[in-house]
C-alpha atoms as a PDB file:
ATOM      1  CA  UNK A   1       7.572  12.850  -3.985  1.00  0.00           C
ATOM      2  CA  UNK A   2       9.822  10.303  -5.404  1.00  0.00           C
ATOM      3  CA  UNK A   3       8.976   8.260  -8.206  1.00  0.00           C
ATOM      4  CA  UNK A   4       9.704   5.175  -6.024  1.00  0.00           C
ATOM      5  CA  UNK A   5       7.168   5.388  -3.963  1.00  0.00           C
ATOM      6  CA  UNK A   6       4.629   4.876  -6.518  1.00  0.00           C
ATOM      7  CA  UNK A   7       6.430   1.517  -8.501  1.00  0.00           C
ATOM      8  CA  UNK A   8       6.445   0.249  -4.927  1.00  0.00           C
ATOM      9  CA  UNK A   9       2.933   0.958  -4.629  1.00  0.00           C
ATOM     10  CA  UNK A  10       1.955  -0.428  -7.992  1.00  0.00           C
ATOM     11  CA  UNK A  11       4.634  -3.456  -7.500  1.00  0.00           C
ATOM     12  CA  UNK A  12       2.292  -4.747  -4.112  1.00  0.00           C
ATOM     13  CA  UNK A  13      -0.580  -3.932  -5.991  1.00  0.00           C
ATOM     14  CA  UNK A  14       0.489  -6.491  -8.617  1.00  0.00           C
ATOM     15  CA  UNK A  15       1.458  -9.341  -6.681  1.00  0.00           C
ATOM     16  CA  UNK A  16      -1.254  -8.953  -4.419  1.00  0.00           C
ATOM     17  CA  UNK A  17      -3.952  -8.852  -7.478  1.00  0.00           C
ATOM     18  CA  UNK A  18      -1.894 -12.329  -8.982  1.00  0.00           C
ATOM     19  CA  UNK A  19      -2.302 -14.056  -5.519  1.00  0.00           C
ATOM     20  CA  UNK A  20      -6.028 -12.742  -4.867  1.00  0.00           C
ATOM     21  CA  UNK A  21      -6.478 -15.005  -8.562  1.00  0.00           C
ATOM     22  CA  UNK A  22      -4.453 -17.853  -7.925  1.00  0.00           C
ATOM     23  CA  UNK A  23      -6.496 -18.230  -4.520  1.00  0.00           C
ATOM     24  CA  UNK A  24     -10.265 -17.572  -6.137  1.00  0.00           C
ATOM     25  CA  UNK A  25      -9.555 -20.139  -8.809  1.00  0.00           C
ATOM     26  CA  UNK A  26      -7.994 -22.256  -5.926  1.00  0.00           C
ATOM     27  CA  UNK A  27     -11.336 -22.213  -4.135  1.00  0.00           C
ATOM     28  CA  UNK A  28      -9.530 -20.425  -1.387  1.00  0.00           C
ATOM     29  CA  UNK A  29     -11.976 -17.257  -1.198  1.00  0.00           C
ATOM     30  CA  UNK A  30     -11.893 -16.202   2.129  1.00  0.00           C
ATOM     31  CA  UNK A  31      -7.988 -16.792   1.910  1.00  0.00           C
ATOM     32  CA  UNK A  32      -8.234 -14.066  -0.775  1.00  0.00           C
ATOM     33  CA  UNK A  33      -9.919 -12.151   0.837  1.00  0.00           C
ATOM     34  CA  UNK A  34      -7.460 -11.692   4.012  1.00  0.00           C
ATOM     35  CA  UNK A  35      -4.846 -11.512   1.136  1.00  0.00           C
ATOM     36  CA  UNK A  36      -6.549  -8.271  -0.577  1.00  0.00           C
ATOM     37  CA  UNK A  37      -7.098  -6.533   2.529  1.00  0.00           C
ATOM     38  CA  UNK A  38      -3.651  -7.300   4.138  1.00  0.00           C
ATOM     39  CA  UNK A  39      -2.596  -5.406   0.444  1.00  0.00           C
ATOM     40  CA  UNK A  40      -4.273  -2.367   1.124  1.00  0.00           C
ATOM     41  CA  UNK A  41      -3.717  -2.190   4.567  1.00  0.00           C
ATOM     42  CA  UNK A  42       0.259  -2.144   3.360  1.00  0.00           C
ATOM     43  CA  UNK A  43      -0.495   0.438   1.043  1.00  0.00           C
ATOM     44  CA  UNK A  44      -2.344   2.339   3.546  1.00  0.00           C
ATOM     45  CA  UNK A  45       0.595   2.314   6.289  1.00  0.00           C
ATOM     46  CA  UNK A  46       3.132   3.498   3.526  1.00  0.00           C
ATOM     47  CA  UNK A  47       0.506   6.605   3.059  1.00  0.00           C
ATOM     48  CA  UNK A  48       0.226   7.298   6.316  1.00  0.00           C
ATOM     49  CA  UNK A  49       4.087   7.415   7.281  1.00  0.00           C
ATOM     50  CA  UNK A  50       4.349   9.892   3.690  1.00  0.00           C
ATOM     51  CA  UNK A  51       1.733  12.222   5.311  1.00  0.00           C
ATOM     52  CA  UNK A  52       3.366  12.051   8.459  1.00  0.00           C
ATOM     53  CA  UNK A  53       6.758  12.630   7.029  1.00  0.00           C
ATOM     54  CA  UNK A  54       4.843  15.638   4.944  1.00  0.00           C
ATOM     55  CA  UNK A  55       2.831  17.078   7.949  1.00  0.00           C
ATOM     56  CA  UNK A  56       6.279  17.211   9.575  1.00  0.00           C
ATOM     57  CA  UNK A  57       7.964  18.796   6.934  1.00  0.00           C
ATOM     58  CA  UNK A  58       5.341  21.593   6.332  1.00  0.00           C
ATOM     59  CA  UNK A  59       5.611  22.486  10.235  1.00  0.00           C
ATOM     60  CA  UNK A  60       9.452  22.907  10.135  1.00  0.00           C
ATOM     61  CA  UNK A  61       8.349  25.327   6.944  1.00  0.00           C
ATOM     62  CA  UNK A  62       5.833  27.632   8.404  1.00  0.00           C
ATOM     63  CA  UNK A  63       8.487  27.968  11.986  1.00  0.00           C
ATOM     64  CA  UNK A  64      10.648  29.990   9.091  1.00  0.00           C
END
């Protein structure tokens, strides 16, 4: 696993946890909302494709 990955994870985390403030002290609450869970569904997608990419690699492993 690269070491990117998981600044890149952390970096979204970030911006998405400044904007979800900015937009509760805003008055904007259901804008943060959407905000939050468009962040984790992001996070979520680049999970996914690493399992896939894993899932594929351990099958080309076990043909040997």
């Amino acid at each position: 696993m690269e070491i990117s990955i998981i600044f890149k994870i952390a970096g979204i985390g970030i911006c998405i946890a400044l904007v979800n403030q900015i937009l509760v002290k805003a008055g904007k609450d259901e804008m943060a909302m959407m905000t939050t869970l468009a962040g984790v569904i992001i996070v979520l997608v680049i999970i996914v494709k690493m399992l896939a990419e894993f899932f594929e690699t351990m099958k080309v492993f076990m043909e040997f």
